[in-house]
C-alpha atoms as a PDB file:
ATOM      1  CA  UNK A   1       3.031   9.737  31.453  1.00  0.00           C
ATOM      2  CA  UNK A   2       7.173  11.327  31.455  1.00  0.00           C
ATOM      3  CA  UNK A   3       7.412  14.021  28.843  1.00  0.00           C
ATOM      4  CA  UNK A   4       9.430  11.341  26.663  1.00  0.00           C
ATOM      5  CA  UNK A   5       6.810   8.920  26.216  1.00  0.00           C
ATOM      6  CA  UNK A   6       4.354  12.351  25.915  1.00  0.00           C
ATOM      7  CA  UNK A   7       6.792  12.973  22.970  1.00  0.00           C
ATOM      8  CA  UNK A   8       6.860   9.459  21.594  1.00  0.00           C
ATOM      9  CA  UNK A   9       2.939   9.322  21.433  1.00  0.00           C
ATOM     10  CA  UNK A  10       2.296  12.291  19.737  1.00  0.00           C
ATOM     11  CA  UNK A  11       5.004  11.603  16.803  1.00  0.00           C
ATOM     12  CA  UNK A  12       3.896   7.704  16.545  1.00  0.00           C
ATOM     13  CA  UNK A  13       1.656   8.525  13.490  1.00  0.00           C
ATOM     14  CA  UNK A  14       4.294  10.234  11.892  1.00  0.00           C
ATOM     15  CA  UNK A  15       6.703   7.606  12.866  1.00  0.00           C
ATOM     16  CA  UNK A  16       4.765   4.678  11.458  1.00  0.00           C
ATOM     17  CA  UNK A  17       4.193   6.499   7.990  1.00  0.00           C
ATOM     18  CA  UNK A  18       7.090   7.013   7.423  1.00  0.00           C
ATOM     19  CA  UNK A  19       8.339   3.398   8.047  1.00  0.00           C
ATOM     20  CA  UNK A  20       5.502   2.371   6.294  1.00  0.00           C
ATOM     21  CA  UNK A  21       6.218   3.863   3.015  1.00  0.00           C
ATOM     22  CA  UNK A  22      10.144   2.977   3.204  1.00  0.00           C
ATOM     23  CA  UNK A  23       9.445  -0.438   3.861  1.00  0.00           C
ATOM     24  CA  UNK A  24       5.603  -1.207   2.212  1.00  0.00           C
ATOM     25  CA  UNK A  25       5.088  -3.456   5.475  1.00  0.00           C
ATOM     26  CA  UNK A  26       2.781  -2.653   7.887  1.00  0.00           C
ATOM     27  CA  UNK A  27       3.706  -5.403  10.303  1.00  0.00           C
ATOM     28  CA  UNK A  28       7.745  -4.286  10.083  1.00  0.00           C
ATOM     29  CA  UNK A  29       6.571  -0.919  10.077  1.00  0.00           C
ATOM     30  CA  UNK A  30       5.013  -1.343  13.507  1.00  0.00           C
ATOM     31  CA  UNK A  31       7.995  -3.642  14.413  1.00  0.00           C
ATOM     32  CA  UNK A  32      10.381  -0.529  13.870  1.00  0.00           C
ATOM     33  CA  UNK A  33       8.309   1.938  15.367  1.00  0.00           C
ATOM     34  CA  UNK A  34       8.772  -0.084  18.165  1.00  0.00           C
ATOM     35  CA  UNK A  35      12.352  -1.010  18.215  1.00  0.00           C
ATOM     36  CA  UNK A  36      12.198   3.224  18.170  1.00  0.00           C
ATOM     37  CA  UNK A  37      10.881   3.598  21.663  1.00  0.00           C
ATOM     38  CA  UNK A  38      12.729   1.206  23.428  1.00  0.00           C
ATOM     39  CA  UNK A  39      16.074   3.364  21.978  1.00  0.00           C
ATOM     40  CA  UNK A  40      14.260   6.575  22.741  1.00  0.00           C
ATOM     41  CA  UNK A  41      13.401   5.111  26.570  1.00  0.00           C
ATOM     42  CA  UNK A  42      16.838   4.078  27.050  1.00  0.00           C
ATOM     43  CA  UNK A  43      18.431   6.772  25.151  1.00  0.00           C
ATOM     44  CA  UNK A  44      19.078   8.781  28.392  1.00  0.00           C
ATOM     45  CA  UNK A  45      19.258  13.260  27.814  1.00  0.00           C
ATOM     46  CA  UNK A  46      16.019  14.398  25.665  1.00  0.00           C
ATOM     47  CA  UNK A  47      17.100  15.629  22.316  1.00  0.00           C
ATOM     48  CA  UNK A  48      16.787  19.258  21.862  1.00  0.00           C
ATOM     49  CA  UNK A  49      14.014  18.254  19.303  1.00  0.00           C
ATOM     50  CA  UNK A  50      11.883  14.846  19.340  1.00  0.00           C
ATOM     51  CA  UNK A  51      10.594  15.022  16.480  1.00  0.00           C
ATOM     52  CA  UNK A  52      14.262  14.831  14.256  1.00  0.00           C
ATOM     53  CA  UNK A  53      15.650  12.585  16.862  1.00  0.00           C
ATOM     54  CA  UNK A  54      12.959   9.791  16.615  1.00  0.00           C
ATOM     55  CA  UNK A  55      12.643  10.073  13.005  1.00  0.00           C
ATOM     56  CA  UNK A  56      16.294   9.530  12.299  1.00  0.00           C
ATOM     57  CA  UNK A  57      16.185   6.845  14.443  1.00  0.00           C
ATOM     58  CA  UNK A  58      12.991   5.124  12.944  1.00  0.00           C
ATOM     59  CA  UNK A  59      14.586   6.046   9.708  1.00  0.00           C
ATOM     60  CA  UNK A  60      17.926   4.345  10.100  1.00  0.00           C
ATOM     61  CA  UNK A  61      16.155   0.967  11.396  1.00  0.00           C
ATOM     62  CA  UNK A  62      13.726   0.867   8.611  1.00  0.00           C
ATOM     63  CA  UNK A  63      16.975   0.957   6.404  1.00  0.00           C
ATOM     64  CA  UNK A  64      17.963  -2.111   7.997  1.00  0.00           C
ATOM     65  CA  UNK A  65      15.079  -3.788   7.773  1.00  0.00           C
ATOM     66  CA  UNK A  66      14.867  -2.916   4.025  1.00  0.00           C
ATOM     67  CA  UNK A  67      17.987  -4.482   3.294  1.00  0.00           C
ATOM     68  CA  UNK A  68      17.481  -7.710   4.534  1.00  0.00           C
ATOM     69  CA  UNK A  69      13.716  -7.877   3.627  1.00  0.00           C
ATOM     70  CA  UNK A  70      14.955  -6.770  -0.479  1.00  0.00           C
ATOM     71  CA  UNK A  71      17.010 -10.340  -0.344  1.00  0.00           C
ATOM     72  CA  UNK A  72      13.589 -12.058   0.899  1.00  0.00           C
ATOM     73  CA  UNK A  73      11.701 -10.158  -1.843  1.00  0.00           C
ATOM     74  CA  UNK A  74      14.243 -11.478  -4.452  1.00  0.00           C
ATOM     75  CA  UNK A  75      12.973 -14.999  -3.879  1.00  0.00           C
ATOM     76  CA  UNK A  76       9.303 -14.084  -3.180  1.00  0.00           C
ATOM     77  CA  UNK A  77       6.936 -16.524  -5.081  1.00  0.00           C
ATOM     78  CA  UNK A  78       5.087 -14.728  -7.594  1.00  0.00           C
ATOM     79  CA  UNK A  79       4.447 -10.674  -7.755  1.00  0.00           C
ATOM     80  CA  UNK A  80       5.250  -8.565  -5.054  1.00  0.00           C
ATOM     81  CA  UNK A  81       2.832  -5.915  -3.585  1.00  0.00           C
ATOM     82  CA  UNK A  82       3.251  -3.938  -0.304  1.00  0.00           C
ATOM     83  CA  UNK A  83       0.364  -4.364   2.534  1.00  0.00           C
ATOM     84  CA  UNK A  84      -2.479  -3.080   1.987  1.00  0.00           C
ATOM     85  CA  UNK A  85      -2.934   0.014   4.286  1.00  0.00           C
ATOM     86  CA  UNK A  86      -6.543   1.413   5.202  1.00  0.00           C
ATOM     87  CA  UNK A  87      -5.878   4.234   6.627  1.00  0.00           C
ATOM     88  CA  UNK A  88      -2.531   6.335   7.042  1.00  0.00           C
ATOM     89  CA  UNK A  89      -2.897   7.620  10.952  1.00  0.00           C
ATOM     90  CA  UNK A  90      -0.530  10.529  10.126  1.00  0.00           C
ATOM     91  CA  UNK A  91      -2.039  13.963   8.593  1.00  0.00           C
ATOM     92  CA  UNK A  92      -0.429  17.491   7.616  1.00  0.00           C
ATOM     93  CA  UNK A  93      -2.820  19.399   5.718  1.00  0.00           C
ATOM     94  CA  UNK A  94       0.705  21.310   4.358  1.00  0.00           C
ATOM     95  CA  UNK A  95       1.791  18.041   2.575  1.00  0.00           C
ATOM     96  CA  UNK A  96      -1.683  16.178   1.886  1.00  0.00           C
ATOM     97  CA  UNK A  97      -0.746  16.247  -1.570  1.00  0.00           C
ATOM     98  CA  UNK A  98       2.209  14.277  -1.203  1.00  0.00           C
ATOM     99  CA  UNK A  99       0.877  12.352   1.331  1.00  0.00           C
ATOM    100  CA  UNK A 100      -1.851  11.022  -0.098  1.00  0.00           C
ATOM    101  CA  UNK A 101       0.484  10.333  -3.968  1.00  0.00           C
ATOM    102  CA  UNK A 102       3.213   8.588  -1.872  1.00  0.00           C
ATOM    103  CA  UNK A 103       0.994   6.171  -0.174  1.00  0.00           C
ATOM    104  CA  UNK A 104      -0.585   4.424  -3.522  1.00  0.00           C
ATOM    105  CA  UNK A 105       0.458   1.212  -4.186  1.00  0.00           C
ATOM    106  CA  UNK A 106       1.723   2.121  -7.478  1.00  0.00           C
ATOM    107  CA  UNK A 107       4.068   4.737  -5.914  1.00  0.00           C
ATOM    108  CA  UNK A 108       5.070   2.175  -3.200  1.00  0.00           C
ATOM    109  CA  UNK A 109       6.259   0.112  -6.102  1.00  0.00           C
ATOM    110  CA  UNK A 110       7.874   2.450  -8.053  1.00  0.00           C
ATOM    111  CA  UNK A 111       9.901   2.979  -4.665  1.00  0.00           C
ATOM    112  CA  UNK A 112      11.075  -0.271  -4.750  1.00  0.00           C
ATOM    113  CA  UNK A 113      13.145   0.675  -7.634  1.00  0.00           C
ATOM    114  CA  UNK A 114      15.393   2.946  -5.575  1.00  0.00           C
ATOM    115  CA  UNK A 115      18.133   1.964  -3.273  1.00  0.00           C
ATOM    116  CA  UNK A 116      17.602   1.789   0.061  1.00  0.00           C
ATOM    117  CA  UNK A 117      19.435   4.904   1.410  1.00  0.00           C
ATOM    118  CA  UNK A 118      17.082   7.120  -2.033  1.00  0.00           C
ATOM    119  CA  UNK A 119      13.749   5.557  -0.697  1.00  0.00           C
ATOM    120  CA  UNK A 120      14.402   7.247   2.769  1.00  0.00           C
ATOM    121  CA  UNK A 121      15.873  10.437   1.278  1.00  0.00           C
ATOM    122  CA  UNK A 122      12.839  10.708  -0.360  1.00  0.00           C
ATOM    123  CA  UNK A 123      10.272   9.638   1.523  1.00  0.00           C
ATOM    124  CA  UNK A 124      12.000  12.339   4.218  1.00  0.00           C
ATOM    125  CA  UNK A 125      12.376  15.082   1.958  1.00  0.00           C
ATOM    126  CA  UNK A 126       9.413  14.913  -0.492  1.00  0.00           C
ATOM    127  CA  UNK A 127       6.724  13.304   1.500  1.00  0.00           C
ATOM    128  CA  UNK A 128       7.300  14.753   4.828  1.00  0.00           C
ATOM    129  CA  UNK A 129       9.007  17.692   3.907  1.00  0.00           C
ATOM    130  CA  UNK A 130      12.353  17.436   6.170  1.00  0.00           C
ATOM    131  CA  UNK A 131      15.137  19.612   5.706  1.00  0.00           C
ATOM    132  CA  UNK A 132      18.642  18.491   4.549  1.00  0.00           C
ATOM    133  CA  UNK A 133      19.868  18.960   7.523  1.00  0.00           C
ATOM    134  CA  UNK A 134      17.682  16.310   9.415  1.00  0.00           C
ATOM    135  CA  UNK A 135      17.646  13.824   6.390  1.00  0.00           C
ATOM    136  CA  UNK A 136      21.684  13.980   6.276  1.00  0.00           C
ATOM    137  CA  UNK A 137      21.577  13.267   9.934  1.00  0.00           C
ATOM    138  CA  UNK A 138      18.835  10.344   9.676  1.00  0.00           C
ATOM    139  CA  UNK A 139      20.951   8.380   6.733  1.00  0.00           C
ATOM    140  CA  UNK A 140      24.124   9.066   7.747  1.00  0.00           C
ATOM    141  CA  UNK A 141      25.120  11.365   4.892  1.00  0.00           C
ATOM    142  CA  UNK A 142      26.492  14.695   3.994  1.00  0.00           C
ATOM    143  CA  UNK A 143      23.682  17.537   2.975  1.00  0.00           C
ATOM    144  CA  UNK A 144      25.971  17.642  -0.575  1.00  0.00           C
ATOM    145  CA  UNK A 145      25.223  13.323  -0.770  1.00  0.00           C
ATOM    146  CA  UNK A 146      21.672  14.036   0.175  1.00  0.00           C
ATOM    147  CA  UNK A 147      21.070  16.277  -2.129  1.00  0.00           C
ATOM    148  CA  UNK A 148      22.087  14.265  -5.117  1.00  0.00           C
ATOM    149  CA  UNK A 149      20.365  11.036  -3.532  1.00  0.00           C
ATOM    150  CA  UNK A 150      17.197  13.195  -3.520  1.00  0.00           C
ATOM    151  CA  UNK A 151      17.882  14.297  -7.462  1.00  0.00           C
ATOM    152  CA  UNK A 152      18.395  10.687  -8.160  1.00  0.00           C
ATOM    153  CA  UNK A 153      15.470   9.528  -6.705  1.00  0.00           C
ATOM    154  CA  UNK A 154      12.913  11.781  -7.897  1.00  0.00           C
ATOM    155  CA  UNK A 155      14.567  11.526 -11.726  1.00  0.00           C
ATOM    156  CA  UNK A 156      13.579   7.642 -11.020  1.00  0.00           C
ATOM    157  CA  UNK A 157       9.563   8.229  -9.676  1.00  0.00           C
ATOM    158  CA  UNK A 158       9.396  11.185 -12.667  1.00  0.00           C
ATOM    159  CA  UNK A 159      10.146   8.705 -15.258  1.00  0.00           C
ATOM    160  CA  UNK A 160       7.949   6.187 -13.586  1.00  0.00           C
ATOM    161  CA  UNK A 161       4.103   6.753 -14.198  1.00  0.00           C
ATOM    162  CA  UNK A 162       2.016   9.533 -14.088  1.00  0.00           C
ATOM    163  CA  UNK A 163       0.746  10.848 -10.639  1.00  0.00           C
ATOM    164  CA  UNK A 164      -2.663   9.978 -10.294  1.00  0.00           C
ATOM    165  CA  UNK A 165      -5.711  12.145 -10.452  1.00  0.00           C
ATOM    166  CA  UNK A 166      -5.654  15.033  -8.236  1.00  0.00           C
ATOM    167  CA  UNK A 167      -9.536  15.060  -8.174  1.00  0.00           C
ATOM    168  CA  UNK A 168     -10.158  12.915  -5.453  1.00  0.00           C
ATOM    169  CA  UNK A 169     -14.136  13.258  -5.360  1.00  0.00           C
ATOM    170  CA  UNK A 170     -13.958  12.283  -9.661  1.00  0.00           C
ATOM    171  CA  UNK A 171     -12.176   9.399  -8.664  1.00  0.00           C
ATOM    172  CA  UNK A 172     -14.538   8.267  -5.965  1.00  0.00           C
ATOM    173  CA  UNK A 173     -17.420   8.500  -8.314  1.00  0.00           C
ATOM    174  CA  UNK A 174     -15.324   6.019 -11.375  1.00  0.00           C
ATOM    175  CA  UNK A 175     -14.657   3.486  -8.108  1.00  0.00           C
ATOM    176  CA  UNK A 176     -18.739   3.922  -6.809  1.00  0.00           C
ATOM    177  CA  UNK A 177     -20.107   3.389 -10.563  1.00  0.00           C
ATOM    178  CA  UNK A 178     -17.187   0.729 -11.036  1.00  0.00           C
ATOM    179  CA  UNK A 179     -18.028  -1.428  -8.164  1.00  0.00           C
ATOM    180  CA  UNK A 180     -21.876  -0.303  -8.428  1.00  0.00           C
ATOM    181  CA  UNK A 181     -21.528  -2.480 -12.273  1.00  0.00           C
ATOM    182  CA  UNK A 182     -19.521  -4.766 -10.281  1.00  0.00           C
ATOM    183  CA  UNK A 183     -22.113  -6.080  -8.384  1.00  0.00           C
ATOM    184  CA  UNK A 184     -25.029  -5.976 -10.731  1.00  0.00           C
ATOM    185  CA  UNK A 185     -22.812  -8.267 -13.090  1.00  0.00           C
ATOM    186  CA  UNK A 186     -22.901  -6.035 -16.000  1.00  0.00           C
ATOM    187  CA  UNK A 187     -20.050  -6.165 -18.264  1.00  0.00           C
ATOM    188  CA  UNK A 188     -20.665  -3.456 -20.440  1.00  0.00           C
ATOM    189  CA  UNK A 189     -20.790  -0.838 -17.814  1.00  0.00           C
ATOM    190  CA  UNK A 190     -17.458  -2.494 -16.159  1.00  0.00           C
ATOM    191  CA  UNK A 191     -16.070  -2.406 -19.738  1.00  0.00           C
ATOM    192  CA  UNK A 192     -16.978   1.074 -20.178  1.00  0.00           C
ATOM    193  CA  UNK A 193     -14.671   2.403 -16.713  1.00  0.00           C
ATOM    194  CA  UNK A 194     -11.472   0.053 -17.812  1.00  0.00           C
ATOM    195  CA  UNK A 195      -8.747   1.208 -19.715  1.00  0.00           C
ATOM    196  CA  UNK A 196      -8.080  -0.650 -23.277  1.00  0.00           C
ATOM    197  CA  UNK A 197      -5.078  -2.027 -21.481  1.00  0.00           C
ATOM    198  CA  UNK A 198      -6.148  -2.503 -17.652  1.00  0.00           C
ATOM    199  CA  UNK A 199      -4.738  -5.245 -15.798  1.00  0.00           C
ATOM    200  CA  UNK A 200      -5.686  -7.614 -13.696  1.00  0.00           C
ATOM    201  CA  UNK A 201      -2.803  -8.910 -10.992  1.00  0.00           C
ATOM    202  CA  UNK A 202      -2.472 -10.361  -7.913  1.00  0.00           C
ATOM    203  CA  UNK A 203       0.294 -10.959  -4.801  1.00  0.00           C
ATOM    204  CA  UNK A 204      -0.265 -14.401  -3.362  1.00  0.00           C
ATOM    205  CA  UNK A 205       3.087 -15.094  -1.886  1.00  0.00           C
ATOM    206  CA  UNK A 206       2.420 -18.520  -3.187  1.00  0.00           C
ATOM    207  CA  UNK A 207       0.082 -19.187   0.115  1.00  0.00           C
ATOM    208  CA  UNK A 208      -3.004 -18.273  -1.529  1.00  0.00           C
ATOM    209  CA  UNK A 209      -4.444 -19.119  -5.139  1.00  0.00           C
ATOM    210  CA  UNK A 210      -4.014 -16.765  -8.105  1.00  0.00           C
ATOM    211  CA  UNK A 211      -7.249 -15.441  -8.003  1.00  0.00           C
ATOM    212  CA  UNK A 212      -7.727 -13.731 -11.557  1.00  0.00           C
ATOM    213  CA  UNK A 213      -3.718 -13.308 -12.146  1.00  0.00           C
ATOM    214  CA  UNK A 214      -2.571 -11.724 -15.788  1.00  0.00           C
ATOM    215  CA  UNK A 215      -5.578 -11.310 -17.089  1.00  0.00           C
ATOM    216  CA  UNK A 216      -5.072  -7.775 -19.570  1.00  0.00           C
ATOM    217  CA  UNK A 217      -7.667  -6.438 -21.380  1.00  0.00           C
ATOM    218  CA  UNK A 218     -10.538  -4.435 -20.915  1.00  0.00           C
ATOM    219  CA  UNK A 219     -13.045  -7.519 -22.536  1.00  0.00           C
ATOM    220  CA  UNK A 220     -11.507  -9.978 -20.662  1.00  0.00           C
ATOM    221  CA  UNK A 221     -11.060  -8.142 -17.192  1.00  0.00           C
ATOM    222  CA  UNK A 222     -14.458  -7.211 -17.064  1.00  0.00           C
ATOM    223  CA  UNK A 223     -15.745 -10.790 -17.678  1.00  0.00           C
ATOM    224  CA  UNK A 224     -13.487 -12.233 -15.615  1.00  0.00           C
ATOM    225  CA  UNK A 225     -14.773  -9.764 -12.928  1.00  0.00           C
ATOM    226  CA  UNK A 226     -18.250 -11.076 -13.400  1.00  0.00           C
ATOM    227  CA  UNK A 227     -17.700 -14.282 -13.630  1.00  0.00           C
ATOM    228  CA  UNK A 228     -16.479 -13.886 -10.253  1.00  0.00           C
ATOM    229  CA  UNK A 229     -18.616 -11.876  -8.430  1.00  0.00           C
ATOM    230  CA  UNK A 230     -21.860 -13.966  -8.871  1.00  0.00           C
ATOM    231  CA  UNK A 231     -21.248 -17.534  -7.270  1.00  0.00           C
ATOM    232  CA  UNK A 232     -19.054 -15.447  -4.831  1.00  0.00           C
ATOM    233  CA  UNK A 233     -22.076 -13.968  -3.261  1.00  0.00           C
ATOM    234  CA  UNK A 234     -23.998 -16.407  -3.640  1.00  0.00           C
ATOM    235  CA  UNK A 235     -21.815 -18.436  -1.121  1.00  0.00           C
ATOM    236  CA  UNK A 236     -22.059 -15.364   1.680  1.00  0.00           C
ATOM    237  CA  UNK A 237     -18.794 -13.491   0.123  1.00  0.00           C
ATOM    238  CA  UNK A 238     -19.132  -9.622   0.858  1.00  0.00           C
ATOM    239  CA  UNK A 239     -17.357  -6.801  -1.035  1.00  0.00           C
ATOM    240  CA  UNK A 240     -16.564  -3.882   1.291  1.00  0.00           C
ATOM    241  CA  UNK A 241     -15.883  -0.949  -1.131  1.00  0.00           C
ATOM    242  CA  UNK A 242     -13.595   1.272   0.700  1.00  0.00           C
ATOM    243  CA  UNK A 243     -10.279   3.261   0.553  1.00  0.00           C
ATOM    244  CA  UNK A 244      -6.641   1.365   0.598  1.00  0.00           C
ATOM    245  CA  UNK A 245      -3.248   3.454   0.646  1.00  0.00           C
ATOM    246  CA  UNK A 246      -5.208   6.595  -0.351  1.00  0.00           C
ATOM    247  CA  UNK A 247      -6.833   5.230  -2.789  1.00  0.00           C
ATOM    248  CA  UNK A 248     -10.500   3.716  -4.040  1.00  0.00           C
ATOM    249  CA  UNK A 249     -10.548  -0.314  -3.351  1.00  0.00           C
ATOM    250  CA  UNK A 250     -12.057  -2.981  -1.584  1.00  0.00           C
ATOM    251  CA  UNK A 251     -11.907  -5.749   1.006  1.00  0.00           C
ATOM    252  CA  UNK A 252     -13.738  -9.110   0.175  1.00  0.00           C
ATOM    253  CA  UNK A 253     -15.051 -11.291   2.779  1.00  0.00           C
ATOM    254  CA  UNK A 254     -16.191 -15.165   3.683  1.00  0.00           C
ATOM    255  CA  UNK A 255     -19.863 -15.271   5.188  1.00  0.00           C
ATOM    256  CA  UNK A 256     -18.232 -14.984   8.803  1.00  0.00           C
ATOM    257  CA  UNK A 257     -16.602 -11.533   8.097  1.00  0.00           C
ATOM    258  CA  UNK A 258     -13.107 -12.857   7.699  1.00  0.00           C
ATOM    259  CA  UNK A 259     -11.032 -11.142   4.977  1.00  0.00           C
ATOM    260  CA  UNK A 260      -9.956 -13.256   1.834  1.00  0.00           C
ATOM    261  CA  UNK A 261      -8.268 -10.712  -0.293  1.00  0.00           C
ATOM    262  CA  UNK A 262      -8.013  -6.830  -0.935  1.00  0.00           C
ATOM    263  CA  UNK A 263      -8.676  -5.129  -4.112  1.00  0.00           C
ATOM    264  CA  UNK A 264      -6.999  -1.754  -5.301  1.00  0.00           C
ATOM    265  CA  UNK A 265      -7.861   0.601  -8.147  1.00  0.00           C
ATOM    266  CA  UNK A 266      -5.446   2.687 -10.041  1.00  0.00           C
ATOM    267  CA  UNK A 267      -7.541   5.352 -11.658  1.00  0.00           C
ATOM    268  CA  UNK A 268      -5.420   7.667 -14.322  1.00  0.00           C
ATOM    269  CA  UNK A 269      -7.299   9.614 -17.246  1.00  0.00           C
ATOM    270  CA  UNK A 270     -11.010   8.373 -15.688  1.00  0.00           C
ATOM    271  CA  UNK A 271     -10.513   5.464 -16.244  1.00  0.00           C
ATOM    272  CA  UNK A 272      -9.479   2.045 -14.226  1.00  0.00           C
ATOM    273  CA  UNK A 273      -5.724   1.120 -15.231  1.00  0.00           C
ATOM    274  CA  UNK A 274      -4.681  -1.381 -12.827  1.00  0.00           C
ATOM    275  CA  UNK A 275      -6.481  -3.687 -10.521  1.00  0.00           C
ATOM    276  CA  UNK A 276      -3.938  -5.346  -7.874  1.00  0.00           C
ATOM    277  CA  UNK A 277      -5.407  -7.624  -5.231  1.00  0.00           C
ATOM    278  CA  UNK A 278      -3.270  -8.590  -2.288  1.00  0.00           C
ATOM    279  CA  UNK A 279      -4.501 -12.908  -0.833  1.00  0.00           C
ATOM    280  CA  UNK A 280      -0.839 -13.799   0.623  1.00  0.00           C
ATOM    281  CA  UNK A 281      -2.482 -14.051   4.546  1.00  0.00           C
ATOM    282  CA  UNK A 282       0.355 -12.851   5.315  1.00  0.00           C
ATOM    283  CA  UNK A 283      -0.101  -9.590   4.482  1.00  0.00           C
ATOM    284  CA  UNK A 284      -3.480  -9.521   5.825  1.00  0.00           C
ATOM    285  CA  UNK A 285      -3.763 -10.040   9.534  1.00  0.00           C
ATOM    286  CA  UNK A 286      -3.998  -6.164  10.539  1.00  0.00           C
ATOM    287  CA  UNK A 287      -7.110  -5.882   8.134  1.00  0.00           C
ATOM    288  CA  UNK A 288      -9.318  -8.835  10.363  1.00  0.00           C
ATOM    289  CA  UNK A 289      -9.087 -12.347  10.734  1.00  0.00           C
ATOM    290  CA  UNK A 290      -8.204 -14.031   7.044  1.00  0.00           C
ATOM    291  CA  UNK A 291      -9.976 -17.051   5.436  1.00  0.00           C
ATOM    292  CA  UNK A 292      -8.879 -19.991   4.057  1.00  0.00           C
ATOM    293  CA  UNK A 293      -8.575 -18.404   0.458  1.00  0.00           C
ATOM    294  CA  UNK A 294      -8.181 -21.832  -1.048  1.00  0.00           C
ATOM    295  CA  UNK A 295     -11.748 -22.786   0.308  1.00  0.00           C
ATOM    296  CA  UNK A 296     -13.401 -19.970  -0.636  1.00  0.00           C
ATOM    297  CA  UNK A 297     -12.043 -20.022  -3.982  1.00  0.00           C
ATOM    298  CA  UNK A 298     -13.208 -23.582  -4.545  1.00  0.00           C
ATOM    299  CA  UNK A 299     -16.206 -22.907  -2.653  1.00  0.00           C
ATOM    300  CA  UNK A 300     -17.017 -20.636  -5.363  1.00  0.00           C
ATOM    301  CA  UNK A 301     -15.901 -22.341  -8.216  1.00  0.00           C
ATOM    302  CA  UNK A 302     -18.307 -25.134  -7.063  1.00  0.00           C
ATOM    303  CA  UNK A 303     -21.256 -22.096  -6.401  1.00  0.00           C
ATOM    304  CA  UNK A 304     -20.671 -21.185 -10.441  1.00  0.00           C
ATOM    305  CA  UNK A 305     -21.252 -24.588 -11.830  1.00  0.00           C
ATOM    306  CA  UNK A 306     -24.113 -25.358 -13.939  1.00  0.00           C
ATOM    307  CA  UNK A 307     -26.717 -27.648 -11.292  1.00  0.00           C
END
């Protein structure tokens, strides 16, 4: 292996993750992490560091990307979610903290409220902890410009919602007694762990059903929940309680493994605020092979008629 590809390897975790969180794709994220090596391969003199070279470069093609995909997202059918991630291959005990808040799907959203050019400022600067020096070079702006992006940007996340529990072993135990009352159908303990206002919503892309969509309501979210989970077992489904983006969730499967949706929990205040589930297939392939959601879902709905 050259000493640039040695270089490449060890910085591909990094690389993705930060692709990942400016673009909330894992299947463009790969694409420019990618489109990164064959530049760095053909790019000719090592830089005199790797690590600032390749992530400017994976940096300025995720902008790209994110440009173009933002006019694709503008006609998307239905909500929008990013893909659900299980596991972020880059760590930095340093910046755990902010790597673990950035990758939530709620703060992947509220990053879609920035521009382009602030998402990358500061996913560079406050997730991965770059200097200004680097970032300026990676977007293609003065230090002074950076600077002010970065102020921008964090005013925007600030006045979004709260960060999210710090405790991570409290919120394990709300998402193991959650999905514990989950599957023993009882609504009263699933009512108890949902906040007055939790909400139910889904990302179908419009190739999936709306599995549970808009439901609000801590009474009605739970019993929607159970009327669910009952004829969906019954028919072979699974529920795979595990983590997504860095936080608790779940995978749901057919009886032959395949995945039909993802479930993730936003837990603020100890208690369950948001519930999103991701079914567009699309956005599904690099969990396992996907189902035919609109089967299972009528498979179901068939398994919780009266006989």
């Amino acid at each position: 292996m050259s000493g640039t590809e040695e270089d490449f390897q060890e910085l591909r975790p990094l690389l993705f993750s930060i692709a990942y969180r400016i673009l909330g794709s894992v299947s463009e994220a790969e694409d420019a992490v990618q489109e990164t090596w064959l530049r760095y391969e053909t790019a000719g003199a090592r830089p005199a560091s790797a690590k600032a070279y390749l992530a400017a470069v994976v940096t300025r093609i995720s902008i790209d990307v994110l440009r173009s995909a933002r006019v694709r997202r503008e006609q998307y059918v239905g909500l929008w979610f990013p893909e659900p991630l299980l596991a972020d291959p880059y760590e930095d005990p340093e910046r755990s903290a902010e790597l673990a808040d950035s990758l939530s799907m709620a703060a992947l959203l509220l990053l879609e409220r920035l521009s382009p050019l602030e998402r990358a400022v500061f996913v560079l600067r406050e997730v991965f902890g770059f200097g200004f020096r680097d970032v300026a070079s990676a977007v293609g702006r003065s230090e002074a410009a950076c600077r002010q992006l970065a102020v921008r940007a964090r005013r925007h996340m600030d006045a979004g919602r709260p960060r999210f529990e710090a405790d991570r072993s409290e919120r394990e135990e709300l998402a193991g007694r959650f999905f514990g009352a989950f599957m023993e159908g009882d609504v009263e303990g699933l009512r108890e762990l949902l906040a007055a206002d939790v909400q139910l919503v889904s990302d179908s892309g419009g190739k999936a059903p709306r599995w549970g969509e808009g439901l609000v309501g801590a009474e009605k979210v739970a019993r929607a929940l159970i009327t669910l989970v009952r004829p969906f077992t019954r028919i072979g489904g699974v529920v795979e309680p595990c983590e997504l983006n860095g936080q608790p969730g779940a995978v749901f499967r057919d009886r032959d493994g395949k995945v039909v949706n993802t479930w993730s929990l936003d837990i603020l205040d100890g208690r369950i605020q948001a519930i999103r589930t991701v079914l567009n297939p699309d956005k599904l392939g690099h969990v396992g092979p996907v189902a035919d959601a609109w089967e299972v879902v009528q498979e179901t709905a068939r398994a919780h008629r009266p006989t």
